[in-house]
N, C-alpha and C. Protein backbone atom coordinates (compact mmCIF):
# COMPACT_ATOMS: atom_id res chain seq x y z
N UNK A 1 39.09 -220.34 28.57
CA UNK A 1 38.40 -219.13 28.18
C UNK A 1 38.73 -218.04 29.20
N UNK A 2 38.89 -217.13 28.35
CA UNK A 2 39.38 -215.67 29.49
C UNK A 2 38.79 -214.65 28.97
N UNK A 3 38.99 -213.40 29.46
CA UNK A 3 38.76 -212.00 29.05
C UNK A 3 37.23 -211.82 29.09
N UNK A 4 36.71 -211.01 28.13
CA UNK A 4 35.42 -210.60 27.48
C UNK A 4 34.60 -212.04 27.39
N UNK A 5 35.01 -212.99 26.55
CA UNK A 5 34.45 -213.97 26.69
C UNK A 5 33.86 -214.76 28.41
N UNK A 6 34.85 -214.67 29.48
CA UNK A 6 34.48 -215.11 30.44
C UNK A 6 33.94 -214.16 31.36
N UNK A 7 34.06 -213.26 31.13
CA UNK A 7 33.16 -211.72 31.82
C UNK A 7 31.72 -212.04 31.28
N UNK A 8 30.89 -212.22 29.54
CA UNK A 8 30.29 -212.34 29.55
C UNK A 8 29.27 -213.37 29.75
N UNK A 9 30.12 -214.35 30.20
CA UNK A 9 29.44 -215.93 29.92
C UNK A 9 28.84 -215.64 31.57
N UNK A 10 29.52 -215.40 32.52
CA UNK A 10 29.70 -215.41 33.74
C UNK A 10 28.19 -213.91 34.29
N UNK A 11 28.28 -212.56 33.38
CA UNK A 11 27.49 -211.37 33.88
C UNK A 11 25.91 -212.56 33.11
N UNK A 12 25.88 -212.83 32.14
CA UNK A 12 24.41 -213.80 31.52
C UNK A 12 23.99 -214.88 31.88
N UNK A 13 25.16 -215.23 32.76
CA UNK A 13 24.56 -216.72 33.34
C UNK A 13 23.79 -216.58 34.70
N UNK A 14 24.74 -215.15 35.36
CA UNK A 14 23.99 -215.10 37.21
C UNK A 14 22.61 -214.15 36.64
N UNK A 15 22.68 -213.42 35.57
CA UNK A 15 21.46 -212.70 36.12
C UNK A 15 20.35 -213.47 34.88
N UNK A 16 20.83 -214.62 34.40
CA UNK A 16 19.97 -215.64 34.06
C UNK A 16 19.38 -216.49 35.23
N UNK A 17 20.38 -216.94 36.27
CA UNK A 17 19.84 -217.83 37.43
C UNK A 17 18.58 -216.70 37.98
N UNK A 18 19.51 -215.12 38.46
CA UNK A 18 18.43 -214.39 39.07
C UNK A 18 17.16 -214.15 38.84
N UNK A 19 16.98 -214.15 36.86
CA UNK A 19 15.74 -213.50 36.84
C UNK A 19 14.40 -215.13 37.02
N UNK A 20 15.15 -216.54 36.92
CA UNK A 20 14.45 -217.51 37.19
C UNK A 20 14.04 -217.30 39.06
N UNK A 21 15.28 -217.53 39.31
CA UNK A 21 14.95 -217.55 40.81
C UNK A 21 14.64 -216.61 41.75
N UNK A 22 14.64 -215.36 41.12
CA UNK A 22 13.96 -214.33 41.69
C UNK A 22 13.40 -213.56 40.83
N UNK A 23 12.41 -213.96 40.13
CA UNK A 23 11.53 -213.20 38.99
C UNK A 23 10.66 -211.72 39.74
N UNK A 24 10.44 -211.95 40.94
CA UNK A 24 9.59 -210.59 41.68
C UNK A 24 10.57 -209.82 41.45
N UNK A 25 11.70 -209.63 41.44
CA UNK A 25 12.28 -208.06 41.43
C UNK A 25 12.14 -207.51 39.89
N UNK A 26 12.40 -208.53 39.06
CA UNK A 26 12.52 -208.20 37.50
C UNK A 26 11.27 -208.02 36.75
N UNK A 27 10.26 -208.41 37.23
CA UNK A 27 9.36 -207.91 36.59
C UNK A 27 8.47 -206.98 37.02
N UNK A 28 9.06 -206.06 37.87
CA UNK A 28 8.71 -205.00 37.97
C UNK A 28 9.04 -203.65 37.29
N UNK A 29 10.33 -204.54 36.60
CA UNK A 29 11.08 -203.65 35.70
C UNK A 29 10.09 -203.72 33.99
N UNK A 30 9.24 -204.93 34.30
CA UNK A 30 8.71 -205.17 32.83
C UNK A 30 7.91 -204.19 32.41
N UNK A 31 7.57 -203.32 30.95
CA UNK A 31 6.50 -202.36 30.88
C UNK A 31 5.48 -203.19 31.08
N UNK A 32 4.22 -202.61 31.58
CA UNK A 32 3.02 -203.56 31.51
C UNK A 32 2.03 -203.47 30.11
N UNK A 33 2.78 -202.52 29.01
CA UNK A 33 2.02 -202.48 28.11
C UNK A 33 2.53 -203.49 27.13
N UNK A 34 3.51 -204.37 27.16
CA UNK A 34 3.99 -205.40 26.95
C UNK A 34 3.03 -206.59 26.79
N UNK A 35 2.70 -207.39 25.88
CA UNK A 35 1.28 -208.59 26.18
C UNK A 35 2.62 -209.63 26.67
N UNK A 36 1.08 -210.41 27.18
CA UNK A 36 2.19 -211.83 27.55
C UNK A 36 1.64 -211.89 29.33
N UNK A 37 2.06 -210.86 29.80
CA UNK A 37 2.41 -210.40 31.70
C UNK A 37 3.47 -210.15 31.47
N UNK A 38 4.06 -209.52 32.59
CA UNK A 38 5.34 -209.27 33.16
C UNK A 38 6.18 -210.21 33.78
N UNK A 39 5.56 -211.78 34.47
CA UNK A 39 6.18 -212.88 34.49
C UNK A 39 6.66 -213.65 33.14
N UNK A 40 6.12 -213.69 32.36
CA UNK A 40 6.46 -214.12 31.23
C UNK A 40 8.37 -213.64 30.62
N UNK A 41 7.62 -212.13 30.66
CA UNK A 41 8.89 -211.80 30.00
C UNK A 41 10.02 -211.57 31.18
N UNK A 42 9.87 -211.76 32.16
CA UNK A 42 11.07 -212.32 33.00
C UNK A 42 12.01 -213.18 32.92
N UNK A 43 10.94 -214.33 33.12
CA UNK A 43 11.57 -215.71 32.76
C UNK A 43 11.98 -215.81 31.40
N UNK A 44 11.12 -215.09 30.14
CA UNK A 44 11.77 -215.56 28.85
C UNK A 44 13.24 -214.94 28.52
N UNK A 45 13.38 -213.39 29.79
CA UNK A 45 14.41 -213.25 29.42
C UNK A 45 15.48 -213.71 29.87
N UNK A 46 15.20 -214.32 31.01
CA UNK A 46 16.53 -215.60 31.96
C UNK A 46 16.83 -216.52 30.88
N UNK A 47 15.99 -217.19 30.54
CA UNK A 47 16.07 -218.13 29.84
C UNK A 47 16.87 -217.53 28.15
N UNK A 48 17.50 -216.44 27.85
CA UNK A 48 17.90 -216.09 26.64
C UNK A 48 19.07 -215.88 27.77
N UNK A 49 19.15 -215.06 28.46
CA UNK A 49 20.58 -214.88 29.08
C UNK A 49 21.21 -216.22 29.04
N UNK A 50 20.46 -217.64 30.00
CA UNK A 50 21.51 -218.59 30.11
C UNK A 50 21.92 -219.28 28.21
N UNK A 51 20.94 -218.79 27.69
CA UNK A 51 21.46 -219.26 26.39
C UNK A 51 22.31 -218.73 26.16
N UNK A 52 22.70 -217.66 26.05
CA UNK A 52 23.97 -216.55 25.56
C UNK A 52 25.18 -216.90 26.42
N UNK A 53 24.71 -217.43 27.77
CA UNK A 53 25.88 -217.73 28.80
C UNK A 53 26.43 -218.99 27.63
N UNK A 54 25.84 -220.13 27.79
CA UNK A 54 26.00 -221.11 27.01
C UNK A 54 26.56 -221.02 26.23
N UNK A 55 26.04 -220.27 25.16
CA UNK A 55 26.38 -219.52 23.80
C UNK A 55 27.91 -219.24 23.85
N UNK A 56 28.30 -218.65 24.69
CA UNK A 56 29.56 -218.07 24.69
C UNK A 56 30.62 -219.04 25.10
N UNK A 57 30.11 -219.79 26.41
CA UNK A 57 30.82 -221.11 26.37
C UNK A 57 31.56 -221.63 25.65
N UNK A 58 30.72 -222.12 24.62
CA UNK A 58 30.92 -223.45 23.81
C UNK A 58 31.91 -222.78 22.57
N UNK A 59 32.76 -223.29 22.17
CA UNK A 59 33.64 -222.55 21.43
C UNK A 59 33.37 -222.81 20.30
N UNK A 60 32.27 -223.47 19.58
CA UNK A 60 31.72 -223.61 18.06
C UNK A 60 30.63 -222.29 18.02
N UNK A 61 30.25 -221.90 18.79
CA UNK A 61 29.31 -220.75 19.04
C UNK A 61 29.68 -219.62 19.60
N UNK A 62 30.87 -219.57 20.37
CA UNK A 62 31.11 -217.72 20.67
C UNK A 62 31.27 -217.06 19.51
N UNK A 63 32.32 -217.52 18.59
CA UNK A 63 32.20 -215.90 17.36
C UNK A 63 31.18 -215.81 16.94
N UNK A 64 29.91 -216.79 17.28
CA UNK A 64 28.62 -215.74 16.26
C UNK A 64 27.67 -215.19 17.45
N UNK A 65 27.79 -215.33 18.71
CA UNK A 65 26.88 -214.72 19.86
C UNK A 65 27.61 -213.64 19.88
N UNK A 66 28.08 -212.33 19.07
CA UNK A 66 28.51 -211.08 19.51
C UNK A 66 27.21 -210.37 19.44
N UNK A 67 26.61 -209.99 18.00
CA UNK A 67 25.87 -209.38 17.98
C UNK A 67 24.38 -209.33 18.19
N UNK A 68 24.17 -211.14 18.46
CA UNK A 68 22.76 -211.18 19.51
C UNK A 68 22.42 -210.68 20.58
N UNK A 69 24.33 -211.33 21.54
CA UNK A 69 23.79 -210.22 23.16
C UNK A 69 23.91 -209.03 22.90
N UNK A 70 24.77 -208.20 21.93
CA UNK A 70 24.43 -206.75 22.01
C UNK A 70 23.00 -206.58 21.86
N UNK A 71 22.65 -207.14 20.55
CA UNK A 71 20.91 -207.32 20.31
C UNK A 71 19.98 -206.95 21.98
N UNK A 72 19.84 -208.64 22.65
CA UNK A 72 19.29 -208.35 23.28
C UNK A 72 19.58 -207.63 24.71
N UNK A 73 20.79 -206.90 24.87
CA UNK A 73 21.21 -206.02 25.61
C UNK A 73 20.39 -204.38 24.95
N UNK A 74 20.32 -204.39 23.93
CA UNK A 74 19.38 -203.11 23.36
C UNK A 74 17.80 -203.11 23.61
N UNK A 75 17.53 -204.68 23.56
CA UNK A 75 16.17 -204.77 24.05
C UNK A 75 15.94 -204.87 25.36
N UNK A 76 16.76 -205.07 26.11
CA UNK A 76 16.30 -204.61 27.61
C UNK A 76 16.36 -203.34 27.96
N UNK A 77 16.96 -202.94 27.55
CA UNK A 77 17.16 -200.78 27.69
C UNK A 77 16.09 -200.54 28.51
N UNK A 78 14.98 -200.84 27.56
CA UNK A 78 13.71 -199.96 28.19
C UNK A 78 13.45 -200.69 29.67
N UNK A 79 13.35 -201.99 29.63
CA UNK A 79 13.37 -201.67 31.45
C UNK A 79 14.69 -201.22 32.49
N UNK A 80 15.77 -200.91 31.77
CA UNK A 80 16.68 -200.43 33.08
C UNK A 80 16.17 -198.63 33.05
N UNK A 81 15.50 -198.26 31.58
CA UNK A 81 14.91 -196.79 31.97
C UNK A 81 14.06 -197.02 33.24
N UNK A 82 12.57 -197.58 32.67
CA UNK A 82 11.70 -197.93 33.65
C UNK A 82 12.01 -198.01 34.61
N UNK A 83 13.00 -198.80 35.31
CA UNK A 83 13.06 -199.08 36.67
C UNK A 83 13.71 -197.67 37.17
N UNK A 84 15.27 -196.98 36.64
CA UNK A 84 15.42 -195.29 36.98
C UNK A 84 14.41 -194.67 36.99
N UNK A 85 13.44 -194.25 36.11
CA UNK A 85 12.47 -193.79 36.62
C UNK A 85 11.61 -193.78 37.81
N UNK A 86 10.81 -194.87 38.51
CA UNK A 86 10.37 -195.41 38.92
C UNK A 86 10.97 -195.38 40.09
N UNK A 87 12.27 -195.82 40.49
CA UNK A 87 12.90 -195.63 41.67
C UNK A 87 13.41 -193.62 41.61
N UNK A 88 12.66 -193.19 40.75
CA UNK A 88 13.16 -191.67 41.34
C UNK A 88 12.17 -190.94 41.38
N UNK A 89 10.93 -191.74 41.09
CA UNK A 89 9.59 -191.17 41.72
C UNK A 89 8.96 -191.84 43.06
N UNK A 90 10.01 -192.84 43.73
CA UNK A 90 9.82 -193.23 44.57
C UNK A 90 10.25 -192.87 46.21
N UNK A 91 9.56 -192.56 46.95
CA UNK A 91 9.98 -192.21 48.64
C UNK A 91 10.78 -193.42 49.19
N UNK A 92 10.81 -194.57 48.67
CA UNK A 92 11.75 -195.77 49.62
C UNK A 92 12.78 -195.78 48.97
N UNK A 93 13.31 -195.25 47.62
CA UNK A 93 14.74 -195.56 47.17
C UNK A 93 15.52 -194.26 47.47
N UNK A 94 17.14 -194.58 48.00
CA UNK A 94 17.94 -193.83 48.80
C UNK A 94 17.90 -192.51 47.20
N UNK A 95 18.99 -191.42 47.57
CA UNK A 95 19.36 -191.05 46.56
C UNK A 95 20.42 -191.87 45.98
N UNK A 96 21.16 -192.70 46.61
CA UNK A 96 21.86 -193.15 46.05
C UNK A 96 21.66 -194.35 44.98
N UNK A 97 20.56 -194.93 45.46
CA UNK A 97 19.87 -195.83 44.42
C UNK A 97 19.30 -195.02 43.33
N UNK A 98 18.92 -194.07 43.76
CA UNK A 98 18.36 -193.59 42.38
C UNK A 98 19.59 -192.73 41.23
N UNK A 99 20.46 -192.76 42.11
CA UNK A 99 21.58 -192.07 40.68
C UNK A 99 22.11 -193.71 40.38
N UNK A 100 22.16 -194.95 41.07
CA UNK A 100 23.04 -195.82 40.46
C UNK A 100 21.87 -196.37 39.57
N UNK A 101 20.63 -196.26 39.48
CA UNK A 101 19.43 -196.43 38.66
C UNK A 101 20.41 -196.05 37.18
N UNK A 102 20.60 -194.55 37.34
CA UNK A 102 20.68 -193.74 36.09
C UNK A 102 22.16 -194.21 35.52
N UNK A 103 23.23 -194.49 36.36
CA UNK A 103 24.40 -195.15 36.38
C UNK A 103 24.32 -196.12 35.50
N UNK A 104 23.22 -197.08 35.78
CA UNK A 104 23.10 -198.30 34.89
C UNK A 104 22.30 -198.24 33.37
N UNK A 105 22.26 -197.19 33.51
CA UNK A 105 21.17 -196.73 32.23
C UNK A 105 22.31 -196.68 31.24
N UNK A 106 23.03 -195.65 31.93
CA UNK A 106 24.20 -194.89 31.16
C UNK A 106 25.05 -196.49 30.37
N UNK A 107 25.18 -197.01 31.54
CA UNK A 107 26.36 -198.19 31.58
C UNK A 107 26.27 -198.93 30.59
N UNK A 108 24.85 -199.03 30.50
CA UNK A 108 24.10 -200.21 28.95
C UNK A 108 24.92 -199.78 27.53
N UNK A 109 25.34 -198.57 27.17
CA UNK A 109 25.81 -198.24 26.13
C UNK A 109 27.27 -199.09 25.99
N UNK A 110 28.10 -198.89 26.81
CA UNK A 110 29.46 -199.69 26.62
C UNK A 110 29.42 -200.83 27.07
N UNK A 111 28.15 -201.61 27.55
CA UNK A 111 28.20 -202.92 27.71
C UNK A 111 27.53 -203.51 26.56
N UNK A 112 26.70 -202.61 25.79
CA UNK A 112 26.15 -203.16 24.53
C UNK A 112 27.56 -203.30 23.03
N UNK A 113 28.13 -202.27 23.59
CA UNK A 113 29.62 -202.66 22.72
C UNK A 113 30.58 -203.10 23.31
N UNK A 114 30.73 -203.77 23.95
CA UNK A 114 31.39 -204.68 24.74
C UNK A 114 30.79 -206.18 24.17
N UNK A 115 29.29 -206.52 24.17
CA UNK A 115 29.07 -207.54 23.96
C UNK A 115 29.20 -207.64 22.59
N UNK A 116 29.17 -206.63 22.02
CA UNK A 116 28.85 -207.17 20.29
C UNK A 116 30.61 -207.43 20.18
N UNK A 117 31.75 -207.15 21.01
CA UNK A 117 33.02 -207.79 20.46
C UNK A 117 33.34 -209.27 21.08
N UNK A 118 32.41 -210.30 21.52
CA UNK A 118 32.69 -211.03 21.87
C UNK A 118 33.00 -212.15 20.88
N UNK A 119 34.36 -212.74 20.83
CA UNK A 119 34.63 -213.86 20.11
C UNK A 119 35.55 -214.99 20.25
């Protein structure tokens, strides 16, 4: 496996390990008007990343995981806003964190079509 396929198996699998093994940073990104908590949907969303890692893996299952991770690459949106925000109403984040905040906001668009060509 190469290309797109191993770019994405590889970007869903680490920030699948991350959001298990370091759930405090990510759910700060969670809205809190969200039910459940904000731990919850941390972990539930690690746990869909390493599926999609998986997903992409296994070669009976990559051509149909294109348009799920775009899917749930659209449903995280709202916390990479949240967190730009948040770090640019904040006194401890550099300026530079706060434009790569907005950097990653931006970025979600061609990584959401990026993932939906995975096959």
């Amino acid at each position: 496996m190469r290309g797109r396929p191993a770019l994405w198996a590889t970007v869903f699998g680490a920030a699948g390990v991350l959001h298990v093994v370091r759930p405090q940073f990510f759910d700060s990104l969670v809205p809190q008007e969200l039910p459940g908590g904000q731990r919850v949907w941390t972990l539930g969303s690690g746990v869909v990343e390493l599926g999609l890692s998986a997903a992409i893996l296994n070669p009976a299952t990559r051509r149909k995981i294109g348009r799920p991770a775009a899917l749930f690459l659209v449903g995280v949106l709202p916390g990479n806003v949240k967190m730009a925000l948040d770090w640019q109403r904040s006194k401890k984040m550099s300026p530079v964190m706060k434009v790569g905040a907005w950097v990653r906001v931006v970025a979600q668009v061609p990584m959401i079509v990026s993932a939906s060509r995975i096959r």
